[in-house]
Protein backbone atom coordinates (compact mmCIF):
# COMPACT_ATOMS: atom_id res chain seq x y z
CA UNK A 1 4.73 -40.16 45.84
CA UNK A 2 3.28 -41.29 42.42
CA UNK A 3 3.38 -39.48 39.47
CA UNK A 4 2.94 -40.50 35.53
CA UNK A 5 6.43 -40.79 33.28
CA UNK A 6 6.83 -40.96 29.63
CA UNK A 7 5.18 -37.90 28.43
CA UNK A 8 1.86 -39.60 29.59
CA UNK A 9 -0.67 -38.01 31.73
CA UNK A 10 -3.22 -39.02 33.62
CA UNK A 11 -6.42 -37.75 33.18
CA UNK A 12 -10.45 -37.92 34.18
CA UNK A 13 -12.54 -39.42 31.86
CA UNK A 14 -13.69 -37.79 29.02
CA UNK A 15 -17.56 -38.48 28.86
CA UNK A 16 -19.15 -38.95 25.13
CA UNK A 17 -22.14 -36.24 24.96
CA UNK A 18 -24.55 -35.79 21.98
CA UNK A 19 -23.51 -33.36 18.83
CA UNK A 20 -25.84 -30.31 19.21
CA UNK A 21 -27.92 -29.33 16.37
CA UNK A 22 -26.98 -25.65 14.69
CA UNK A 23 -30.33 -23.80 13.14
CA UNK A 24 -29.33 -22.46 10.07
CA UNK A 25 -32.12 -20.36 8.11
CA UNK A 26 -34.52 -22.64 9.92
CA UNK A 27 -32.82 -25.91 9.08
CA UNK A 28 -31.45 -28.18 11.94
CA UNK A 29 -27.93 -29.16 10.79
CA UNK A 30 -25.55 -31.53 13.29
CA UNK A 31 -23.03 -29.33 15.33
CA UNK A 32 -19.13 -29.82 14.65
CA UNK A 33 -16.76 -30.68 17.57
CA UNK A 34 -14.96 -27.84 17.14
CA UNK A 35 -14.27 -27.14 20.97
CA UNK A 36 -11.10 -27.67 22.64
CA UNK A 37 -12.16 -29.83 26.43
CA UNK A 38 -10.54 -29.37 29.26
CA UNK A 39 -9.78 -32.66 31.19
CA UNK A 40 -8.26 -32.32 35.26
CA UNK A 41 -5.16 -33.94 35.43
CA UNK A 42 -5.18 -37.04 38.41
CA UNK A 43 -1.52 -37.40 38.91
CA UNK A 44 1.78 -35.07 38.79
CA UNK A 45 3.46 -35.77 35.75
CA UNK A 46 7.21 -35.34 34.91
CA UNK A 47 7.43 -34.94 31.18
CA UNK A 48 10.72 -36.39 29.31
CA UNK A 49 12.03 -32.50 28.99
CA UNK A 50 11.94 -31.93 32.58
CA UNK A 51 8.52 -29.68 33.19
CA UNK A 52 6.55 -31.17 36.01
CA UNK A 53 2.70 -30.80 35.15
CA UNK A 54 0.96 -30.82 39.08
CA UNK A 55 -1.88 -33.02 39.95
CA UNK A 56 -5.39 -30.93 39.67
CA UNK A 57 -3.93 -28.84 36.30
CA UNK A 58 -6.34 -28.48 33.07
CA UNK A 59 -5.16 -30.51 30.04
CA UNK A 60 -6.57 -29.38 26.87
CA UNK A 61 -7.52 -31.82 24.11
CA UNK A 62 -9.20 -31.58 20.54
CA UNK A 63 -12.86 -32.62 21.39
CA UNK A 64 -12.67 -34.25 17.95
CA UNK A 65 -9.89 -36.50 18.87
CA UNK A 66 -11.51 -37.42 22.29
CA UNK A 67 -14.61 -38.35 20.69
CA UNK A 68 -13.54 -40.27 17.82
CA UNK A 69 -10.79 -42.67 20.00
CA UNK A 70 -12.64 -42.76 23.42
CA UNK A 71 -13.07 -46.18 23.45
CA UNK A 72 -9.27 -46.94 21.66
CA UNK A 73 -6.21 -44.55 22.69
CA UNK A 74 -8.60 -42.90 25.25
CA UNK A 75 -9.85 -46.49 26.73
CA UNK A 76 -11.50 -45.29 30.40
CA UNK A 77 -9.25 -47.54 32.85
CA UNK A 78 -9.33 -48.40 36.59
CA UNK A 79 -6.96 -48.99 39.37
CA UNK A 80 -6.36 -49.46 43.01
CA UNK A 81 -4.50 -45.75 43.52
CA UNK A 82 -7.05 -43.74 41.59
CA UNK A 83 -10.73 -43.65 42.52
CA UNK A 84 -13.24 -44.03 39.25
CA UNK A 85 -11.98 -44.13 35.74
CA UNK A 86 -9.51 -42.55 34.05
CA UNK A 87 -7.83 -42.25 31.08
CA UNK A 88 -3.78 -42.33 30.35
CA UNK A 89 -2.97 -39.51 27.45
CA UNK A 90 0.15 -39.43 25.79
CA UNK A 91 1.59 -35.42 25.58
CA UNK A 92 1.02 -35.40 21.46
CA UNK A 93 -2.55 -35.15 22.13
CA UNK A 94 -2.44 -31.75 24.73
CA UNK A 95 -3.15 -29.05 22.78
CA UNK A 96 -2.08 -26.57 25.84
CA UNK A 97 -2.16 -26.52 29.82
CA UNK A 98 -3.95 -24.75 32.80
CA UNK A 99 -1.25 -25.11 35.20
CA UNK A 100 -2.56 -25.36 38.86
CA UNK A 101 0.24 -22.86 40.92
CA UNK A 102 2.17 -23.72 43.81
CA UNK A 103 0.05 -20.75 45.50
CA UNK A 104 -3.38 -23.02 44.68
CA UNK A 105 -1.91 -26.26 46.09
C-alpha cells in the first residue's frame, strides 16, 4: 500500500488557464482569481494528527496560490507509481476537503 506522510498530499496537476475578462459599464477589466479549485487527491494520505485523507477525495486550494507558485512549490512531477503529472502539496495550502466515503470506495 502507498500512501503520502508528512502532512503532504498528493495531488493532480493544477493546469494554468487564462484570467477572464469582467465587463464593467462596457469596459473589459481582467478577472480576479478569486475561486477556490478543487484538485483529486492521487494517493491516501495519513496526516501527522492521525486523519487519513482517501485516495480520489477533493482538496481545495486558493486558485491564487496555485497560479502564482505552479511552476515553484506546485512544480508538476512524475514517477513510476503514478501515471501523468502530479503535484506534492503540503496541508498549509488546503483550504478544506471533499472527503470520498468508505460507501463511494
Amino acid at each position: 500500500m502507498t500512501f503520502s506522510v508528512n502532512n503532504k498530499l498528493i495531488l493532480e496537476q493544477y493546469i494554468k488557464s487564462a484570467v477572464k475578462s469582467e465587463i464593467r459599464s462596457g469596459i473589459a477589466t481582467p478577472g480576479q482569481r478569486d475561486m477556490v479549485k478543487g484538485l483529486t487527491v492521487l494517493m491516501d494520505a495519513k496526516l501527522s494528527d492521525g486523519r487519513h485523507i482517501p485516495k480520489g477525495s477533493v482538496a481545495y486550494i486558493r486558485e491564487e496560490i496555485l497560479h502564482n507558485h505552479s511552476m515553484t512549490i506546485f512544480k508538476p512531477l512524475t514517477c513510476d507509481t503514478i501515471s501523468g503529472k502530479f503535484m506534492v502539496v503540503e496541508l498549509q495550502y488546503i483550504e478544506f476537503f471533499d472527503i470520498l466515503s468508505n460507501d463511494a470506495a
